[in-house]
N, C-alpha and C. Protein backbone atom coordinates (compact mmCIF):
# COMPACT_ATOMS: atom_id res chain seq x y z
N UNK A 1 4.04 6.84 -14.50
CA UNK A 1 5.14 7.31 -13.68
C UNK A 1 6.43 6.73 -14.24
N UNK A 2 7.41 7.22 -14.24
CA UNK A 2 8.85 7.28 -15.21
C UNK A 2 9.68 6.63 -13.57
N UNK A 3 10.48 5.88 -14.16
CA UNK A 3 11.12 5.15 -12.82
C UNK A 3 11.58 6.41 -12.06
N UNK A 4 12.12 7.12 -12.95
CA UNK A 4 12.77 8.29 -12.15
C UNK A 4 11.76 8.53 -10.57
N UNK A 5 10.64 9.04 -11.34
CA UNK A 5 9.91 9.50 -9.78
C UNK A 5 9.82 8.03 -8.65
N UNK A 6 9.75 6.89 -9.75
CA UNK A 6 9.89 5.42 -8.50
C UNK A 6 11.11 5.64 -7.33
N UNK A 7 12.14 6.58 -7.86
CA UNK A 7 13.02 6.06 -7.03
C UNK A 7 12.87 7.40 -5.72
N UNK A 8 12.02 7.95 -5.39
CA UNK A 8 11.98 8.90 -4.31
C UNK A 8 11.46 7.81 -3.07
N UNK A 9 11.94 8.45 -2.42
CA UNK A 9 11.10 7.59 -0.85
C UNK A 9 10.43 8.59 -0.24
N UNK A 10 9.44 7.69 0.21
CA UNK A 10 8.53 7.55 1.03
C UNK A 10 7.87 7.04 2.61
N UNK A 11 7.94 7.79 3.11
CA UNK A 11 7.96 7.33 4.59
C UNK A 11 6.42 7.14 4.88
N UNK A 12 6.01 6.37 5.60
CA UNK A 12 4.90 5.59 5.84
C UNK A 12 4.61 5.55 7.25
N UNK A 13 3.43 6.34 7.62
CA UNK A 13 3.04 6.45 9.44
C UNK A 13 1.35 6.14 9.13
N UNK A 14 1.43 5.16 10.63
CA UNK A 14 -0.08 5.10 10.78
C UNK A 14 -0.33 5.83 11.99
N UNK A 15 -1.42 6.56 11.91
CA UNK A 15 -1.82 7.81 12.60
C UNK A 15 -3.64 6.95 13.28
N UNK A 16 -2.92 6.38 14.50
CA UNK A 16 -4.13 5.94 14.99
C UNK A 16 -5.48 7.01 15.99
N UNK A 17 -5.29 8.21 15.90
CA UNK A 17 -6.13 9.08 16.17
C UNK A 17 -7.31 9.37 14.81
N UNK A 18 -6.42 9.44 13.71
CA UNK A 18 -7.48 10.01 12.23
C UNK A 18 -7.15 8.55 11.62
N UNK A 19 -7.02 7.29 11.92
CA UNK A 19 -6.92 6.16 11.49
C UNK A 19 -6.84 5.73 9.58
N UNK A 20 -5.56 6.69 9.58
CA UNK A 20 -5.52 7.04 8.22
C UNK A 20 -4.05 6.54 8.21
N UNK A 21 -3.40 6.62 7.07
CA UNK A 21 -1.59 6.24 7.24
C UNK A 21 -1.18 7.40 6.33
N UNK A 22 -0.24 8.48 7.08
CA UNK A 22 0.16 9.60 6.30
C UNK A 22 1.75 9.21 6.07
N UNK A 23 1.54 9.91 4.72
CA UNK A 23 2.98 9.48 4.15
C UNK A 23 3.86 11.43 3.57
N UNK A 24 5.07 10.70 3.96
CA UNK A 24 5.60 12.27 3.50
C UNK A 24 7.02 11.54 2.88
N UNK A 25 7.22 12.68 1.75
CA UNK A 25 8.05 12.43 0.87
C UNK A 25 9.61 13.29 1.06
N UNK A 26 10.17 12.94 1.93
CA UNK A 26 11.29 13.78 2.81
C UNK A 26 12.22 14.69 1.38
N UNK A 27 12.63 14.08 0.84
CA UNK A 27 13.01 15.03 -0.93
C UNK A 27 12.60 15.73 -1.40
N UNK A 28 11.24 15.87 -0.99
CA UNK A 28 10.72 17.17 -2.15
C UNK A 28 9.19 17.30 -0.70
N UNK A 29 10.14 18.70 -0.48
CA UNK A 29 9.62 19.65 0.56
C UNK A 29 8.51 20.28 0.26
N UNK A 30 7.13 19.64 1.35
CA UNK A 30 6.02 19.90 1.24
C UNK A 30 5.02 18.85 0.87
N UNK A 31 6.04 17.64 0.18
CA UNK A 31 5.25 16.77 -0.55
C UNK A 31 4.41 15.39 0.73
N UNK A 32 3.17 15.75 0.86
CA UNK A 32 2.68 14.77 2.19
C UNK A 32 1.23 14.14 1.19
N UNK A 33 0.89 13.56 2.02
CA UNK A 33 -0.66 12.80 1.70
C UNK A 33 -1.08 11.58 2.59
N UNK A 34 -2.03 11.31 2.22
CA UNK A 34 -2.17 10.42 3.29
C UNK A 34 -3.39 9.21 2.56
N UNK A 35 -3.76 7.75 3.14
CA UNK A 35 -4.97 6.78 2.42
C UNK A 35 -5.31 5.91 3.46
N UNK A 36 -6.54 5.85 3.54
CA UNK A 36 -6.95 5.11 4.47
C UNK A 36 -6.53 3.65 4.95
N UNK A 37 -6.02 2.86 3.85
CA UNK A 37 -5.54 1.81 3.69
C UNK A 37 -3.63 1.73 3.53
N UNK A 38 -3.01 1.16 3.97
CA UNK A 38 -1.84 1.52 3.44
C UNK A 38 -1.53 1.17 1.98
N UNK A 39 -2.17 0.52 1.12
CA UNK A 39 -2.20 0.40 -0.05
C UNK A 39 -2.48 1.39 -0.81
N UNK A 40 -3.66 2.11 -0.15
CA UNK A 40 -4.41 3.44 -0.61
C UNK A 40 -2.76 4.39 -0.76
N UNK A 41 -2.08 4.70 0.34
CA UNK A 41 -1.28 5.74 1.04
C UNK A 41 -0.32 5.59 0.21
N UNK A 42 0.15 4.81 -0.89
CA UNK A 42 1.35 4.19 -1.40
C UNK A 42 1.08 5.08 -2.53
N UNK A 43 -0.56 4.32 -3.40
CA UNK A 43 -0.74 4.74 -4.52
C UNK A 43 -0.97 6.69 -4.19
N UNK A 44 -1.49 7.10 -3.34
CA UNK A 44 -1.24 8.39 -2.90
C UNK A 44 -0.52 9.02 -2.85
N UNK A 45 0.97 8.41 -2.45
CA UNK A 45 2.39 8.89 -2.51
C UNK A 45 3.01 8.88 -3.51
N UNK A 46 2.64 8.27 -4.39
CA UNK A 46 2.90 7.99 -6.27
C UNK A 46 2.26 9.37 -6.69
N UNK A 47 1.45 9.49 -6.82
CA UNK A 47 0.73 10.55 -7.16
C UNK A 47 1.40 11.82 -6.21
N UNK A 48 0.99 12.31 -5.32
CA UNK A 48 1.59 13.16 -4.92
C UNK A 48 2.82 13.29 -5.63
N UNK A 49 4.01 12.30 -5.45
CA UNK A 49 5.16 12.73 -6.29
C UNK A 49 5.75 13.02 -7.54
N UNK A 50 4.50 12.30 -8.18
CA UNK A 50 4.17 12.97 -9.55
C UNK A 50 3.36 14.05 -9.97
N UNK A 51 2.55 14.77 -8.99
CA UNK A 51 2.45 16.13 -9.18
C UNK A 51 3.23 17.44 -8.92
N UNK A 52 4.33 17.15 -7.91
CA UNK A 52 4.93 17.45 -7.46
C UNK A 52 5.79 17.59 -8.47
N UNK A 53 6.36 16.65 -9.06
CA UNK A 53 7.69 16.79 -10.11
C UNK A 53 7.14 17.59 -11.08
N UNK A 54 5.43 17.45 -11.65
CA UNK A 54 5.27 18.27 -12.60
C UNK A 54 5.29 20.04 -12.26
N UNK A 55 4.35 19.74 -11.27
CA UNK A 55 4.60 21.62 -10.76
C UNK A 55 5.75 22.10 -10.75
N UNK A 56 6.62 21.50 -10.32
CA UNK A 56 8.11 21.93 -9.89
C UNK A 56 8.82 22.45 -11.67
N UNK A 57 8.26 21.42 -12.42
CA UNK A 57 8.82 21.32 -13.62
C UNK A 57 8.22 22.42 -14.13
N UNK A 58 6.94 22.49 -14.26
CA UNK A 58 6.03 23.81 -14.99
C UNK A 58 6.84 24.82 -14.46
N UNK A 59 7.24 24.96 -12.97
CA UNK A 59 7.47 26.64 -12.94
C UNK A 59 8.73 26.81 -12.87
N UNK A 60 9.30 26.02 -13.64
CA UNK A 60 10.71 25.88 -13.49
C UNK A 60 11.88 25.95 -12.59
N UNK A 61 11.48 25.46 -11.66
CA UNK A 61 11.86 25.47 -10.03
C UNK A 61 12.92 23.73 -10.45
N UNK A 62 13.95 23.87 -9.58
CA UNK A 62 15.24 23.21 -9.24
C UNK A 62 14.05 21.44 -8.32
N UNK A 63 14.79 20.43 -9.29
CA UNK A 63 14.21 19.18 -8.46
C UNK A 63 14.83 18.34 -8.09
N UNK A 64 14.90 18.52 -6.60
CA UNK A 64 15.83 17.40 -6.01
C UNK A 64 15.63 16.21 -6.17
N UNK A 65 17.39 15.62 -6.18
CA UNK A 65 17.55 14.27 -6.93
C UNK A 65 16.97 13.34 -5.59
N UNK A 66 16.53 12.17 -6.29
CA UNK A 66 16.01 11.21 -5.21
C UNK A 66 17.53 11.05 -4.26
N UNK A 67 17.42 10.43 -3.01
CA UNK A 67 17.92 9.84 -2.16
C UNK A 67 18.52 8.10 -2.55
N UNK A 68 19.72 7.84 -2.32
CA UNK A 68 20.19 6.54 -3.25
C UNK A 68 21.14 6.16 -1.72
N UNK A 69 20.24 4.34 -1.55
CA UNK A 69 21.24 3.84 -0.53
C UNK A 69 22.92 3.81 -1.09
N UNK A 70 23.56 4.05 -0.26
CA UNK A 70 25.07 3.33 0.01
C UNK A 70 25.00 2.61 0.44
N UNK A 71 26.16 1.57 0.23
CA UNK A 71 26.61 0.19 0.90
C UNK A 71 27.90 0.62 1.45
C-alpha cells in the first residue's frame, strides 16, 4: 500500500448484534468491510481501500482525494 491510500480514513463501529467491527471508508463511496477483531477490521479497511483505488483506476473512473485535517 503507497502512503497515498494510508492517508484515507476510516471509521470504525462495533456492531454488538453480529459482534463484528464494521468499518466504512466515508471518501470513496461504497467502500465498507468489516473483522471480527478490530485489528482484523483495520487490516480489512487497508485492503478494501486498496481495491477500491485499483478498480476505480482500471475503469478509469475519477478518485477522490483523501480527507486532510485543518488546524
Amino acid at each position: 500500500m503507497s502512503n497515498y491510500e494510508e492517508q484515507y480514513s476510516m471509521n470504525i463501529q462495533y456492531d454488538p448484534i453480529d459482534k463484528i467491527y464494521v468499518v466504512t471508508v466515508p471518501e470513496l463511496p461504497g467502500c465498507h468491510t468489516h473483522g471480527k477483531t478490530y485489528e482484523e477490521a483495520v487490516r480489512q479497511g487497508q485492503d478494501a481501500i486498496a481495491s477500491w483505488l485499483a478498480d476505480a483506476k482500471a475503469a478509469g473512473e475519477a478518485i477522490p482525494p483523501p480527507r486532510v485535517l485543518t488546524r
